[in-house]
PDB file of N, CA and C in Angstrom:
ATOM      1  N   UNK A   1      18.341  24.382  11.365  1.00  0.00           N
ATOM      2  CA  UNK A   1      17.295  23.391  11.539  1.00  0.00           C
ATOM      3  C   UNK A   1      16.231  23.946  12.479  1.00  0.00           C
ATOM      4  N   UNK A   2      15.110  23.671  12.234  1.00  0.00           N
ATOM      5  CA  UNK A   2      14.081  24.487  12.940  1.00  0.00           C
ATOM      6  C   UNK A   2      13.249  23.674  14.046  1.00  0.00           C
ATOM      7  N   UNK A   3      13.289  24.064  14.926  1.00  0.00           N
ATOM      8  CA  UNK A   3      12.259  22.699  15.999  1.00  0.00           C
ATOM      9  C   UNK A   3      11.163  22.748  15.762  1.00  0.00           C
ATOM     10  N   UNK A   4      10.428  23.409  15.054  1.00  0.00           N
ATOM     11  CA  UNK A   4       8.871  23.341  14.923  1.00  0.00           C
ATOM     12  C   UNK A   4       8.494  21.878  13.813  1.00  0.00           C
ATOM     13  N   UNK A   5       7.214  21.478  14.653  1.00  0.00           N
ATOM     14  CA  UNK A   5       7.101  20.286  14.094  1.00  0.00           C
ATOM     15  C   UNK A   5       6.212  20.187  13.012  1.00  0.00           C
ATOM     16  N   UNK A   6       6.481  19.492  11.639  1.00  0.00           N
ATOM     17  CA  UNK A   6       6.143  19.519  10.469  1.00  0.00           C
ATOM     18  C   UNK A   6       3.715  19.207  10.980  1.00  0.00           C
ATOM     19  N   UNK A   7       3.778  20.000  10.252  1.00  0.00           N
ATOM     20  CA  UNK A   7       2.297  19.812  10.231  1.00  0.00           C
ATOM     21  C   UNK A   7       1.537  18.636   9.658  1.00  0.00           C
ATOM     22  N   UNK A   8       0.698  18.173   9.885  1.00  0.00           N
ATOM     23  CA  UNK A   8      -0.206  17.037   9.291  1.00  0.00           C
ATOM     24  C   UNK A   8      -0.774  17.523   8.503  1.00  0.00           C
ATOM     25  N   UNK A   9      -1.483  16.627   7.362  1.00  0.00           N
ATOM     26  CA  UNK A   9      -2.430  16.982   6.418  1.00  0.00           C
ATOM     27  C   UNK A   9      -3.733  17.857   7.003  1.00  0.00           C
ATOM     28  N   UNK A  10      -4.169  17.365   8.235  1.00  0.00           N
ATOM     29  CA  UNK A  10      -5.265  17.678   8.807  1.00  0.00           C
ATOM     30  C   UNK A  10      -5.008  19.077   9.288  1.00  0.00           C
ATOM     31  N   UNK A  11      -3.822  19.266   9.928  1.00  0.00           N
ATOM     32  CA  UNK A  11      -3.659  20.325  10.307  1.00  0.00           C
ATOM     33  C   UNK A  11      -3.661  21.523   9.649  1.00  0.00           C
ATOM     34  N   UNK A  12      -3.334  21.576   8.140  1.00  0.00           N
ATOM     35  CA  UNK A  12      -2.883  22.276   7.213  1.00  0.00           C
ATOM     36  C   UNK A  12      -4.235  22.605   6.703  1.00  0.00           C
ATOM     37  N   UNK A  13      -4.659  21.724   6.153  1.00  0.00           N
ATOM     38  CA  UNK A  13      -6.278  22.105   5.760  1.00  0.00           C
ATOM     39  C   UNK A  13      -7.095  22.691   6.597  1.00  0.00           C
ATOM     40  N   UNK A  14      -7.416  21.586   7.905  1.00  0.00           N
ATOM     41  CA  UNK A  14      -8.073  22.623   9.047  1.00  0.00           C
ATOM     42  C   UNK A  14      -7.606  23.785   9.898  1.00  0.00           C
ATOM     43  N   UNK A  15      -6.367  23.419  10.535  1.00  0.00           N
ATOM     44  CA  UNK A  15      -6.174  24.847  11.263  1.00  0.00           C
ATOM     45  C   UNK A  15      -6.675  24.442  12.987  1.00  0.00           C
ATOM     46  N   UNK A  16      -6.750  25.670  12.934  1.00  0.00           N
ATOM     47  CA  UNK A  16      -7.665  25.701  13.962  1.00  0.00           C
ATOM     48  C   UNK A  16      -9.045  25.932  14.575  1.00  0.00           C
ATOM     49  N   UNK A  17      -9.516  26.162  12.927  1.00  0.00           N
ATOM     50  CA  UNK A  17     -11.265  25.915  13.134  1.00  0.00           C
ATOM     51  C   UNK A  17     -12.179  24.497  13.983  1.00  0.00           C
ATOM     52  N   UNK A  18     -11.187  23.323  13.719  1.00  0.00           N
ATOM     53  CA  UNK A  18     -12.349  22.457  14.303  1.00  0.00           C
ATOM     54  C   UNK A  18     -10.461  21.451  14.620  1.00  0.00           C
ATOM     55  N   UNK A  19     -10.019  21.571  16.051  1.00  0.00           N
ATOM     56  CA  UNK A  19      -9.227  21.331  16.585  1.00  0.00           C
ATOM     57  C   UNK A  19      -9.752  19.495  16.927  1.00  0.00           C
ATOM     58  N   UNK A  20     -10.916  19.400  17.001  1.00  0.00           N
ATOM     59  CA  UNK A  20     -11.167  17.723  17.794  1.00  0.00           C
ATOM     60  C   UNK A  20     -10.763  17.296  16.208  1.00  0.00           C
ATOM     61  N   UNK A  21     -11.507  17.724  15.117  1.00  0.00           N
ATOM     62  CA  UNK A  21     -11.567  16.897  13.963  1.00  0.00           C
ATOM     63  C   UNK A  21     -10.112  16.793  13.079  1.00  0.00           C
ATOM     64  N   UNK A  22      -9.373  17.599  14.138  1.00  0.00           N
ATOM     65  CA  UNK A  22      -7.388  17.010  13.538  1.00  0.00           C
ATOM     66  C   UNK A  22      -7.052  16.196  14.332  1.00  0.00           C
ATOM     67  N   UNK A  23      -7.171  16.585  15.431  1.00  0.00           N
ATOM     68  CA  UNK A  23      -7.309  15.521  16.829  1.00  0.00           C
ATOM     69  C   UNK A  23      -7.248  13.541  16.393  1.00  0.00           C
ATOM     70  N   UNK A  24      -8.754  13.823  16.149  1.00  0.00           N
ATOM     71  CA  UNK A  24      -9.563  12.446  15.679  1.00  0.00           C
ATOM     72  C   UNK A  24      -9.006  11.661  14.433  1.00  0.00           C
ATOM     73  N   UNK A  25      -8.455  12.421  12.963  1.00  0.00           N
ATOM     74  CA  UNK A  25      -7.999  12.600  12.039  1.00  0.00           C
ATOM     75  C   UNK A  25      -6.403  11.953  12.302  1.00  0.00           C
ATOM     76  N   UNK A  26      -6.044  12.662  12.398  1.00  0.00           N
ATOM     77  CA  UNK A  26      -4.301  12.448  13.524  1.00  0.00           C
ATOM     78  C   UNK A  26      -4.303  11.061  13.965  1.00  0.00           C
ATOM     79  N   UNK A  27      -4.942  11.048  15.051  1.00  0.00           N
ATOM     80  CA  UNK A  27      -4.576  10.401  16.239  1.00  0.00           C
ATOM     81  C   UNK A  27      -5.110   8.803  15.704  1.00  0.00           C
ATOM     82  N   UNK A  28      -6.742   9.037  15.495  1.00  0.00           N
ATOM     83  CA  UNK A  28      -7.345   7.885  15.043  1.00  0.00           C
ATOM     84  C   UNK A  28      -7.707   7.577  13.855  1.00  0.00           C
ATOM     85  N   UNK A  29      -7.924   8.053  12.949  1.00  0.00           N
ATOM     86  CA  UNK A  29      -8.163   7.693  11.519  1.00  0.00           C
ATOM     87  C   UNK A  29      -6.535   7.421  11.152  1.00  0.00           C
ATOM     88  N   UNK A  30      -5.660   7.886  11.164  1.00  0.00           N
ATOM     89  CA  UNK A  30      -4.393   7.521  10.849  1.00  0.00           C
ATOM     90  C   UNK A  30      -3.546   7.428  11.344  1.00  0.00           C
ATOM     91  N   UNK A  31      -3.599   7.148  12.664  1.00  0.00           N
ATOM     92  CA  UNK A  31      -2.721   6.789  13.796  1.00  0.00           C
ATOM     93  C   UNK A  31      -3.104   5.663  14.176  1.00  0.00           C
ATOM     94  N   UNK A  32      -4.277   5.029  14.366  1.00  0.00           N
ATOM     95  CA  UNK A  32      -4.769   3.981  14.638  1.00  0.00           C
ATOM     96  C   UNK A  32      -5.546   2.700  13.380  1.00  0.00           C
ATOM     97  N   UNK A  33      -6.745   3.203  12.862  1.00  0.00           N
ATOM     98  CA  UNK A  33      -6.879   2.628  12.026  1.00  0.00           C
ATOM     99  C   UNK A  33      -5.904   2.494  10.474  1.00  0.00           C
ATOM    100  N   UNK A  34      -5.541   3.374   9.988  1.00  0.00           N
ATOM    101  CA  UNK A  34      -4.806   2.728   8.716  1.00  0.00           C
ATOM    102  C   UNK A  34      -3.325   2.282   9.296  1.00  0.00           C
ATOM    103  N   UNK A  35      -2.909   2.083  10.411  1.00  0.00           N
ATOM    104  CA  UNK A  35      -1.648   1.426  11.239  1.00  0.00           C
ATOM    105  C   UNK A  35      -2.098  -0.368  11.755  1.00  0.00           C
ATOM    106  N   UNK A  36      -3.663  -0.566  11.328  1.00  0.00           N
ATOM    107  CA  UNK A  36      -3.768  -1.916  12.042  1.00  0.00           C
ATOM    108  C   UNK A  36      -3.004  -3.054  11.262  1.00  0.00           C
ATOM    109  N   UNK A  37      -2.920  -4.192  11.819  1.00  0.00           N
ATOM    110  CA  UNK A  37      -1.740  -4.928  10.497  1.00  0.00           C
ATOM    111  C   UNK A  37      -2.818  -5.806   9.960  1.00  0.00           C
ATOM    112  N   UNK A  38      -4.392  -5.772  10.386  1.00  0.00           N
ATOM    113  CA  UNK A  38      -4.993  -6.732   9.740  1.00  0.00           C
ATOM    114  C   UNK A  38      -5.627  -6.574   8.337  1.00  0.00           C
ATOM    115  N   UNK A  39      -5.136  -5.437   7.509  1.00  0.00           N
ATOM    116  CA  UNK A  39      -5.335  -5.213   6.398  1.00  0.00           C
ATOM    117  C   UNK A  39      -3.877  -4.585   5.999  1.00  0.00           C
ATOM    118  N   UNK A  40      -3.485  -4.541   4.331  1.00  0.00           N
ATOM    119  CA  UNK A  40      -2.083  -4.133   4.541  1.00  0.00           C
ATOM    120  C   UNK A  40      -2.198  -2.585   3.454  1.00  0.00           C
ATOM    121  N   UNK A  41      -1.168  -1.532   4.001  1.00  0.00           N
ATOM    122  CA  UNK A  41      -1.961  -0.196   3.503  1.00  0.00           C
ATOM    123  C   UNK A  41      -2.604   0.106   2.005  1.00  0.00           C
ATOM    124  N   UNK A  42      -1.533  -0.901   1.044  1.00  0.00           N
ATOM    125  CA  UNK A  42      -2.100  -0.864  -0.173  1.00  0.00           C
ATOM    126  C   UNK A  42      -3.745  -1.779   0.126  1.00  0.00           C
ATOM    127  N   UNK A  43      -4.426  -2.302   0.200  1.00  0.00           N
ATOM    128  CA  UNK A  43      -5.422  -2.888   0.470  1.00  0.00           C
ATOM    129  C   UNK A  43      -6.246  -1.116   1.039  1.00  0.00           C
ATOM    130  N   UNK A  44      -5.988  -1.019   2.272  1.00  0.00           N
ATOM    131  CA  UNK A  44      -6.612  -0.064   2.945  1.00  0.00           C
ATOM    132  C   UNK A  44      -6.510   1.084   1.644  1.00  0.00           C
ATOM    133  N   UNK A  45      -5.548   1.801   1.093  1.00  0.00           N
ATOM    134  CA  UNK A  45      -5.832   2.535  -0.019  1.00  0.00           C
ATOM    135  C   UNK A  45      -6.916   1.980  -0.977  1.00  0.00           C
ATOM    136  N   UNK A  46      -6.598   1.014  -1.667  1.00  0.00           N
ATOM    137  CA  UNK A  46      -8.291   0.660  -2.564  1.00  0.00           C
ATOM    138  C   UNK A  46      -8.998   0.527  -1.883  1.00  0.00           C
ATOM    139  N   UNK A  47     -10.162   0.512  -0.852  1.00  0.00           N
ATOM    140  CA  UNK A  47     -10.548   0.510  -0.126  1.00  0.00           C
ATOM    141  C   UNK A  47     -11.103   1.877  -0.544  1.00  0.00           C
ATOM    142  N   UNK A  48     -10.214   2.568   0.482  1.00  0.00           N
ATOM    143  CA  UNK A  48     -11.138   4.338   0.417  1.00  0.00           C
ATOM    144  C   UNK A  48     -10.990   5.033  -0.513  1.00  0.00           C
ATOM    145  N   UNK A  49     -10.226   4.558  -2.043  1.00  0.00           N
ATOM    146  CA  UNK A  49     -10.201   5.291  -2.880  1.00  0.00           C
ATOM    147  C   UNK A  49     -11.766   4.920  -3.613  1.00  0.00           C
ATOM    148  N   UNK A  50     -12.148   3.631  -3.623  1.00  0.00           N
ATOM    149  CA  UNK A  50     -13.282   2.998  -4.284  1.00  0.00           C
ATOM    150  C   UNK A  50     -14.313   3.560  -3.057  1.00  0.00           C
ATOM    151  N   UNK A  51     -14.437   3.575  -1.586  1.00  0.00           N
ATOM    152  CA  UNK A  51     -15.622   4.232  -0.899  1.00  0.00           C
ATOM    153  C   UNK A  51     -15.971   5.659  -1.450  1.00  0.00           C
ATOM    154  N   UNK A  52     -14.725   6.453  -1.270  1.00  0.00           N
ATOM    155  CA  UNK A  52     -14.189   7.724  -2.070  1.00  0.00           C
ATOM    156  C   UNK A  52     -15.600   8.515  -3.376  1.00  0.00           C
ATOM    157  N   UNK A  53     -15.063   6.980  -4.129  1.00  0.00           N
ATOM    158  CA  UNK A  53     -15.625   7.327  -5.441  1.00  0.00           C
ATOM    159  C   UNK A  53     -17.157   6.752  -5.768  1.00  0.00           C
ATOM    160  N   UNK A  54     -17.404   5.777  -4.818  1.00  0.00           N
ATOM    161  CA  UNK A  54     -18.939   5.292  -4.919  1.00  0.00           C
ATOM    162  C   UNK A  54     -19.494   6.598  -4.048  1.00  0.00           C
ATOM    163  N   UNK A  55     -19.471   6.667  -3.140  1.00  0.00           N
ATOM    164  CA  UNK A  55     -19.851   8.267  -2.249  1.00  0.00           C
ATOM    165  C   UNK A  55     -19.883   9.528  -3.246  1.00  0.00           C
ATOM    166  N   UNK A  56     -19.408   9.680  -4.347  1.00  0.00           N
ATOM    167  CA  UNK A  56     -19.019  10.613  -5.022  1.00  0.00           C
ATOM    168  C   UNK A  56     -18.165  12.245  -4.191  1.00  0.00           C
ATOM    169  N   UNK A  57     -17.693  11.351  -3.554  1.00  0.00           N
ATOM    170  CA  UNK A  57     -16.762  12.777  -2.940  1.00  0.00           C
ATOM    171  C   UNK A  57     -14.900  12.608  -3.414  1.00  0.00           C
ATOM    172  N   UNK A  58     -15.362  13.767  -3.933  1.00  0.00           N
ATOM    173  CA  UNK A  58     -14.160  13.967  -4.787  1.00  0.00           C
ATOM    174  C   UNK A  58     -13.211  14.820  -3.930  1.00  0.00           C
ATOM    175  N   UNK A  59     -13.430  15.906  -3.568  1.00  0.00           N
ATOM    176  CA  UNK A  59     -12.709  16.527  -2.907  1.00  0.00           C
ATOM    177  C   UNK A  59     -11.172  16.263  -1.784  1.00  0.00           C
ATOM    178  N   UNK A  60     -11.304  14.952  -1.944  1.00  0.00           N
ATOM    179  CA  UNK A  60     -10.276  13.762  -0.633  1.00  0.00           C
ATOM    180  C   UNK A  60     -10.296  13.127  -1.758  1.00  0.00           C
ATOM    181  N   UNK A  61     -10.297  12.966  -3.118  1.00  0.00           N
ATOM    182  CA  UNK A  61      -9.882  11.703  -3.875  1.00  0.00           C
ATOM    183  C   UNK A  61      -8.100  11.757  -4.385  1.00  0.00           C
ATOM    184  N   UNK A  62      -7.691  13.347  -4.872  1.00  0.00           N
ATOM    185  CA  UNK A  62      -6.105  13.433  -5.089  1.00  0.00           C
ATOM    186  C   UNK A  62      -5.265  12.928  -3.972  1.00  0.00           C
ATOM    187  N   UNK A  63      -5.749  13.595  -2.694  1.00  0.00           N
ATOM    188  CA  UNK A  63      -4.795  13.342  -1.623  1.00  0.00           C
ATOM    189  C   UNK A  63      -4.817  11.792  -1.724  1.00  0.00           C
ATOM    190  N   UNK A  64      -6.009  10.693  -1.510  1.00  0.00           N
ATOM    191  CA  UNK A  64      -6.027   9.407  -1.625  1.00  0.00           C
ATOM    192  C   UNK A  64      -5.339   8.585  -3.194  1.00  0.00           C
ATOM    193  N   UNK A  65      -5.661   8.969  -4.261  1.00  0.00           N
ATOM    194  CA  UNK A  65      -4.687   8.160  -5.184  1.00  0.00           C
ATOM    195  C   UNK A  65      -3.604   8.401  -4.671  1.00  0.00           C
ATOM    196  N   UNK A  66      -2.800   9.772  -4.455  1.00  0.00           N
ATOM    197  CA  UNK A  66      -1.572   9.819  -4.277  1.00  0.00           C
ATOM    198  C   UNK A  66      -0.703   8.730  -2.905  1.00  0.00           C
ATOM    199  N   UNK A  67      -1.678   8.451  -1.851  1.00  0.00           N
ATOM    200  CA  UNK A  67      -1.154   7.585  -1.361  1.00  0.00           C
ATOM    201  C   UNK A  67      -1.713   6.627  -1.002  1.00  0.00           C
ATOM    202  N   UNK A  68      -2.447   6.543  -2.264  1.00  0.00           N
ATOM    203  CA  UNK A  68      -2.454   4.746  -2.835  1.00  0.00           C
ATOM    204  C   UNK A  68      -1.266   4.288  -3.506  1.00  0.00           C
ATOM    205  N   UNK A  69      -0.637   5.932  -4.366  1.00  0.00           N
ATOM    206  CA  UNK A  69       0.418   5.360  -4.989  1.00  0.00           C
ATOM    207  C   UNK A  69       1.332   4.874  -3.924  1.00  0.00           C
ATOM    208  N   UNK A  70       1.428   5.414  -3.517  1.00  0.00           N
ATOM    209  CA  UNK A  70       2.745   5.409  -2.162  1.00  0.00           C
ATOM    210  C   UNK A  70       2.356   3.781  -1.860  1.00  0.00           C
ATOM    211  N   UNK A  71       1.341   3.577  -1.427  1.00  0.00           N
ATOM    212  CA  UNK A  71       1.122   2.346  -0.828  1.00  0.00           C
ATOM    213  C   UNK A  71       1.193   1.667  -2.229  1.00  0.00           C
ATOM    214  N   UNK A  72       1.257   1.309  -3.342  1.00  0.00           N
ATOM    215  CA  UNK A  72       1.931   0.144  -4.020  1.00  0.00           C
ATOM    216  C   UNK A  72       0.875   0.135  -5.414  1.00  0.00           C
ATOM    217  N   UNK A  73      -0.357   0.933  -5.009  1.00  0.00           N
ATOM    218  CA  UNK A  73      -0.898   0.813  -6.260  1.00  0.00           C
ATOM    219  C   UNK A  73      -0.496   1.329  -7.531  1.00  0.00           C
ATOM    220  N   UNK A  74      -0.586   1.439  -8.902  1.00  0.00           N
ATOM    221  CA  UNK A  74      -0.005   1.715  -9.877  1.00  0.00           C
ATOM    222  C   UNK A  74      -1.304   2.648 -10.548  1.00  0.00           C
ATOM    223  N   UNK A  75      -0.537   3.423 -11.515  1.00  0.00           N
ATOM    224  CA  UNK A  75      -1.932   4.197 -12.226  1.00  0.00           C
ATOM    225  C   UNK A  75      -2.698   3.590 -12.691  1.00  0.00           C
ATOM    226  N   UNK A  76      -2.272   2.340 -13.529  1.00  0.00           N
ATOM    227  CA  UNK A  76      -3.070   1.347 -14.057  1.00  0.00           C
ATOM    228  C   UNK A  76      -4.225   1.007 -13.287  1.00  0.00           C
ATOM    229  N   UNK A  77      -3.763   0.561 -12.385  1.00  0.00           N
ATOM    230  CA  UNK A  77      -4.835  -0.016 -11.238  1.00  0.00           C
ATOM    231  C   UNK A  77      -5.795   1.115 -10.525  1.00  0.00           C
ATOM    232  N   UNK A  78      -5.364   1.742 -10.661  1.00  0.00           N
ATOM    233  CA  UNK A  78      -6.221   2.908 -10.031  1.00  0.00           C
ATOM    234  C   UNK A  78      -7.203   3.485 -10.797  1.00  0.00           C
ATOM    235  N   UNK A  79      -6.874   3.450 -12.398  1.00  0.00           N
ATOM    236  CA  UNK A  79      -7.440   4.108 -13.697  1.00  0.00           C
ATOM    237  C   UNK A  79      -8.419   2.590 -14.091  1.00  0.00           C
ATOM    238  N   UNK A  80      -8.090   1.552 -13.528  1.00  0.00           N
ATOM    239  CA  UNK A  80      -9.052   0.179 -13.513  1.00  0.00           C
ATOM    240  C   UNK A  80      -9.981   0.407 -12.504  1.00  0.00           C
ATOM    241  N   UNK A  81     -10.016   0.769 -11.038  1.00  0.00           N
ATOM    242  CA  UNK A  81     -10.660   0.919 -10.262  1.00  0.00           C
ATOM    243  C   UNK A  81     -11.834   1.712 -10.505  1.00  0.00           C
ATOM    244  N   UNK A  82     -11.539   2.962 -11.008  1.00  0.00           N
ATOM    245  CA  UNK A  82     -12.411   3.852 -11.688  1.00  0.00           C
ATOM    246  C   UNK A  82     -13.034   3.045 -12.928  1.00  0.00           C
ATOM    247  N   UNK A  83     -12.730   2.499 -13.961  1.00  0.00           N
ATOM    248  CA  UNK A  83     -13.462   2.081 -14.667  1.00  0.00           C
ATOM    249  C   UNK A  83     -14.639   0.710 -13.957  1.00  0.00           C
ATOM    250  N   UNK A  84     -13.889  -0.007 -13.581  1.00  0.00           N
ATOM    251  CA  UNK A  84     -15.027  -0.721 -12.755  1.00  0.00           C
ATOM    252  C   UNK A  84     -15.910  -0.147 -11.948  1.00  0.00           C
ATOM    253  N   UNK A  85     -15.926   0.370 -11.032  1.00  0.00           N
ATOM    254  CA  UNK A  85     -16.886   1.389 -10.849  1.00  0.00           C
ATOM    255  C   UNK A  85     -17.860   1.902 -11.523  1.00  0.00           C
ATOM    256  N   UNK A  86     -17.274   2.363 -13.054  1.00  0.00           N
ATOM    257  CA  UNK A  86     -18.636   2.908 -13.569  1.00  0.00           C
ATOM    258  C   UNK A  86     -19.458   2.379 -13.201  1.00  0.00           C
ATOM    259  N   UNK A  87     -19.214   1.178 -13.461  1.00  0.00           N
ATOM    260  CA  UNK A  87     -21.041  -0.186 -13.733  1.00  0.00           C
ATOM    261  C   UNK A  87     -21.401  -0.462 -12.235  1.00  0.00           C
ATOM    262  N   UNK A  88     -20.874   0.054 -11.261  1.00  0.00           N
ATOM    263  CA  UNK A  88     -21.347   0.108  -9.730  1.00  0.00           C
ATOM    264  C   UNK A  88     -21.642   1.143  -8.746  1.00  0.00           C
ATOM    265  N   UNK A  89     -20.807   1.827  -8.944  1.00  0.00           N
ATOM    266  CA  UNK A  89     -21.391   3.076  -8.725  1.00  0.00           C
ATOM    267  C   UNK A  89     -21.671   4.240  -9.343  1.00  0.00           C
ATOM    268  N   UNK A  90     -22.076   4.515 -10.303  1.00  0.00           N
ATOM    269  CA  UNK A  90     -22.267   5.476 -11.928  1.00  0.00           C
ATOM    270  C   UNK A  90     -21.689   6.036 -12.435  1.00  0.00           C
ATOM    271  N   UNK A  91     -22.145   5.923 -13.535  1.00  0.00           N
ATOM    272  CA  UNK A  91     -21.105   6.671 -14.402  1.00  0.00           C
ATOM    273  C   UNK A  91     -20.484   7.716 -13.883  1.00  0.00           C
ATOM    274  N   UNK A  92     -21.268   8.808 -13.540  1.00  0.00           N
ATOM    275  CA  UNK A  92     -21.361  10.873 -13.113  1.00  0.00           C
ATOM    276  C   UNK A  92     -19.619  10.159 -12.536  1.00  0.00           C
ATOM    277  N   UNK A  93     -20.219   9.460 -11.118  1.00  0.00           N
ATOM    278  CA  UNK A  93     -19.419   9.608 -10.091  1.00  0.00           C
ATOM    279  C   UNK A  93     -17.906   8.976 -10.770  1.00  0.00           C
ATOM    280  N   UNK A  94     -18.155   8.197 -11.946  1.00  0.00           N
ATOM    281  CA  UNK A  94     -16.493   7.615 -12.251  1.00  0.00           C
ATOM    282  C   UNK A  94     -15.851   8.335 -13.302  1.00  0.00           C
ATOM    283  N   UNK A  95     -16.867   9.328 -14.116  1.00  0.00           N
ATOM    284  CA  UNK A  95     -16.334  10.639 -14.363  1.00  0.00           C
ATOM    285  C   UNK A  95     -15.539  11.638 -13.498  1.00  0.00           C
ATOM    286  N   UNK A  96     -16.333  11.793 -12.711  1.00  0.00           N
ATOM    287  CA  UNK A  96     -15.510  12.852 -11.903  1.00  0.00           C
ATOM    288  C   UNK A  96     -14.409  12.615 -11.845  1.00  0.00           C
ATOM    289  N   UNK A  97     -14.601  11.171 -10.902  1.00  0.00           N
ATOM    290  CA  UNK A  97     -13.221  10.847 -10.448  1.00  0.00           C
ATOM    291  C   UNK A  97     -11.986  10.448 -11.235  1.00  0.00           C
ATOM    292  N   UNK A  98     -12.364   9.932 -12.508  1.00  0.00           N
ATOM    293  CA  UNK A  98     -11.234  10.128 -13.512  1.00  0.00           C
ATOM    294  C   UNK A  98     -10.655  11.638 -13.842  1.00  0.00           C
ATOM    295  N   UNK A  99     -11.446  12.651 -13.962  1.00  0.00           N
ATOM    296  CA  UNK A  99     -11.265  14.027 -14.036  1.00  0.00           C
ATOM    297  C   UNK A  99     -10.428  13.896 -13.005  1.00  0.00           C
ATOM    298  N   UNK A 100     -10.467  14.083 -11.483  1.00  0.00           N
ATOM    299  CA  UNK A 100      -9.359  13.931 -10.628  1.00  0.00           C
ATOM    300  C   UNK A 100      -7.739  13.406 -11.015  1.00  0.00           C
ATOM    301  N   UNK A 101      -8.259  12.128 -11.426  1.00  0.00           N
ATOM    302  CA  UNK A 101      -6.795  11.267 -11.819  1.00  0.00           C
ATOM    303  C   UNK A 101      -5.813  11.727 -12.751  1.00  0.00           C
ATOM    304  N   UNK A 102      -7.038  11.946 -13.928  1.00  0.00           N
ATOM    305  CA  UNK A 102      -6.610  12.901 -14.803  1.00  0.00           C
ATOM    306  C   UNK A 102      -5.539  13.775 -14.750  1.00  0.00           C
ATOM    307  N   UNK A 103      -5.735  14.941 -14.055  1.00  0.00           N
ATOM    308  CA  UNK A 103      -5.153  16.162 -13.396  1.00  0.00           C
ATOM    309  C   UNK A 103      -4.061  15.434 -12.512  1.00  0.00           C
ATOM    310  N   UNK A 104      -4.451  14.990 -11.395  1.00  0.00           N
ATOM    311  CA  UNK A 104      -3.004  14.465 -10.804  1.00  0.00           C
ATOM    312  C   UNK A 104      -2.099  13.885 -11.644  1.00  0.00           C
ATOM    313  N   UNK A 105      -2.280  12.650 -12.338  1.00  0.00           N
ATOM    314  CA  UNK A 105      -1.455  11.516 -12.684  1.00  0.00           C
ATOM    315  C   UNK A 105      -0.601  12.638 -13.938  1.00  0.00           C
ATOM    316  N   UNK A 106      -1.341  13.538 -14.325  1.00  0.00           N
ATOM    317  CA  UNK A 106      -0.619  14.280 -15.711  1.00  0.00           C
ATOM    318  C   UNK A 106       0.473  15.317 -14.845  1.00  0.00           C
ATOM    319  N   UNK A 107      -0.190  15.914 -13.724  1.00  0.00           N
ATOM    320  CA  UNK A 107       0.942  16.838 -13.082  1.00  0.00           C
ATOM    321  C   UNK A 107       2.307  15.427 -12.760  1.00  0.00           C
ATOM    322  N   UNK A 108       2.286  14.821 -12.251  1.00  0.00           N
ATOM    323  CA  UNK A 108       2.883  13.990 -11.746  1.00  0.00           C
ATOM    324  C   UNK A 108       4.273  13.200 -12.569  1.00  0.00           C
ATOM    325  N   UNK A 109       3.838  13.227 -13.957  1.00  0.00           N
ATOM    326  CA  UNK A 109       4.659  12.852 -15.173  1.00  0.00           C
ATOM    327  C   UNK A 109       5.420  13.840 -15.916  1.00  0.00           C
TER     328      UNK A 109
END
């Protein structure tokens, strides 16, 4: 058994190029805010999967379905989210992001 302690998402991606922004990431984006009880995490997942995808930033959208799934959402609902969207935040952007889902939800099965 090894004592070294399992790395964070943040950590893994960043490193040690920008140490505050795992810090901040860590500590407060998911140590603090998605831990508050006044929203419940499945909620907080649709949430930033739909900011996510109106923003058109895709790049943080796999890591987020995947734990939307975790938090309770279903593909269905997630593959609904994206379609509603089209008609709100555009088409391009609910393309993409189905392209994303796409790829995950098929590795995944």
């Amino acid at each position: 058994m090894s004592n070294e302690k399992e790395l964070t998402g943040a950590q893994k991606v960043i490193g040690d190029f920008a140490p505050k922004l795992v810090e901040l990431t860590d500590n407060i984006l998911f140590g603090d805010v998605w831990e508050r009880k006044e929203l419940a995490p499945r909620d907080r997942s649709l949430i930033t999967v739909a900011s996510l995808i109106a923003g058109g930033n895709t790049e943080q959208l796999g890591f987020h379905l995947n734990k939307a799934k975790e938090n309770g959402l279903s593909e269905e609902e997630l593959k609904e989210v994206i379609i509603h969207l089209a008609f709100y935040a555009g088409w391009p952007k609910a393309m993409s992001a189905i392209m994303v889902a796409k790829e995950l939800f098929s590795k995944v099965k």
